[in-house]
Protein backbone atom coordinates (compact mmCIF):
# COMPACT_ATOMS: atom_id res chain seq x y z
CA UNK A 1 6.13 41.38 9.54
CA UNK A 2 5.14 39.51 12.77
CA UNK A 3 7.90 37.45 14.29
CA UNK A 4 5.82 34.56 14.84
CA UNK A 5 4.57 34.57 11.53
CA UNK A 6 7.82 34.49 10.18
CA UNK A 7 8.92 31.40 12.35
CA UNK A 8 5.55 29.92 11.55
CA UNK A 9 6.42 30.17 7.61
CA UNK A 10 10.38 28.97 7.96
CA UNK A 11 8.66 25.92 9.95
CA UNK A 12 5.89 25.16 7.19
CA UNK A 13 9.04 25.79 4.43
CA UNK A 14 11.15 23.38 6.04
CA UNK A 15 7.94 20.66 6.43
CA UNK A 16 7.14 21.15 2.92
CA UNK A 17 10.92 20.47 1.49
CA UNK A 18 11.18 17.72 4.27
CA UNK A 19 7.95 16.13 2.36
CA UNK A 20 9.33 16.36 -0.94
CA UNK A 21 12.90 15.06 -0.15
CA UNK A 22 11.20 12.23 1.78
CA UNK A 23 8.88 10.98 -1.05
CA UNK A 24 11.36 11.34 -3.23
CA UNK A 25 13.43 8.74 -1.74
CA UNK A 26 10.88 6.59 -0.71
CA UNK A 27 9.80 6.74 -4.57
CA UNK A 28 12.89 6.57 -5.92
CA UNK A 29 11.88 9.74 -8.00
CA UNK A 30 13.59 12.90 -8.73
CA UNK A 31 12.93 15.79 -6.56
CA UNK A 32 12.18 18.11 -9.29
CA UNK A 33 9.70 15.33 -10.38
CA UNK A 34 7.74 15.15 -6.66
CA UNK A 35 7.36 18.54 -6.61
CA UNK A 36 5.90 18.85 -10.69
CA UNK A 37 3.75 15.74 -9.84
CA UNK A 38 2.10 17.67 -7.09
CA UNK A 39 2.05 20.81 -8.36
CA UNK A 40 -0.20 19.52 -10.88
CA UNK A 41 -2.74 17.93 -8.59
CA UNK A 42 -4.19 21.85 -8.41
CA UNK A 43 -5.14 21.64 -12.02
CA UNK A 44 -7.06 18.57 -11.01
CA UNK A 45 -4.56 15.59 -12.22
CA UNK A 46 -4.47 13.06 -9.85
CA UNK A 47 -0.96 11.29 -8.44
CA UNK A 48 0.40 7.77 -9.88
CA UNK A 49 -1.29 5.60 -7.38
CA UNK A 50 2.17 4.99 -5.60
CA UNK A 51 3.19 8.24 -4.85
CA UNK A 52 -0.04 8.72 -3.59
CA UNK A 53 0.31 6.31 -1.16
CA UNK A 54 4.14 7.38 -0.42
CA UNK A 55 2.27 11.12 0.27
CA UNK A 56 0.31 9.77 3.30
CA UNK A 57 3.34 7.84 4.41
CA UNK A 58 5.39 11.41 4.41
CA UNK A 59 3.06 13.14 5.90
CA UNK A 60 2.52 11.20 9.22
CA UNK A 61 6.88 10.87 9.22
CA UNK A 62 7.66 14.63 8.42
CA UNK A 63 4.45 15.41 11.25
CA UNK A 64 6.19 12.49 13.40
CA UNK A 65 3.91 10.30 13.44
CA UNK A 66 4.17 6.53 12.65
C-alpha cells in the first residue's frame, strides 16, 4: 500500500476519534454512545437536536477552526 495513503488514513483515524472524544465531552455522553448515535444516522435516524449541534461545533475544533 501507498505510503501516503497510509498517512492519509492514520490522519482521517485520528480526526474521526478526535470528533467522537470531543462531542462526547461537550455532550456529556458516553463515547460508545456518540459513536452508536452516529452510526445510525446511515440508516436514516436523525441526531438528538443537541448533539447535532455539538457535531458542527467538533467539526470546525478537530479541523481547527473556531
Amino acid at each position: 500500500m501507498d505510503t501516503a495513503l497510509v498517512a492519509e488514513i492514520a490522519e482521517l483515524r485520528e480526526r474521526a476519534w478526535g470528533l467522537l472524544v470531543d462531542v462526547s465531552q461537550h455532550c456529556n455522553i458516553k463515547l460508545r454512545d456518540v459513536a452508536v448515535a452516529l452510526t445510525v444516522t446511515v440508516q436514516g435516524e436523525l441526531l438528538p437536536e443537541a448533539m447535532r449541534r455539538e457535531v458542527g461545533r467538533a467539526l470546525k475544533r478537530v479541523n481547527g477552526r473556531n
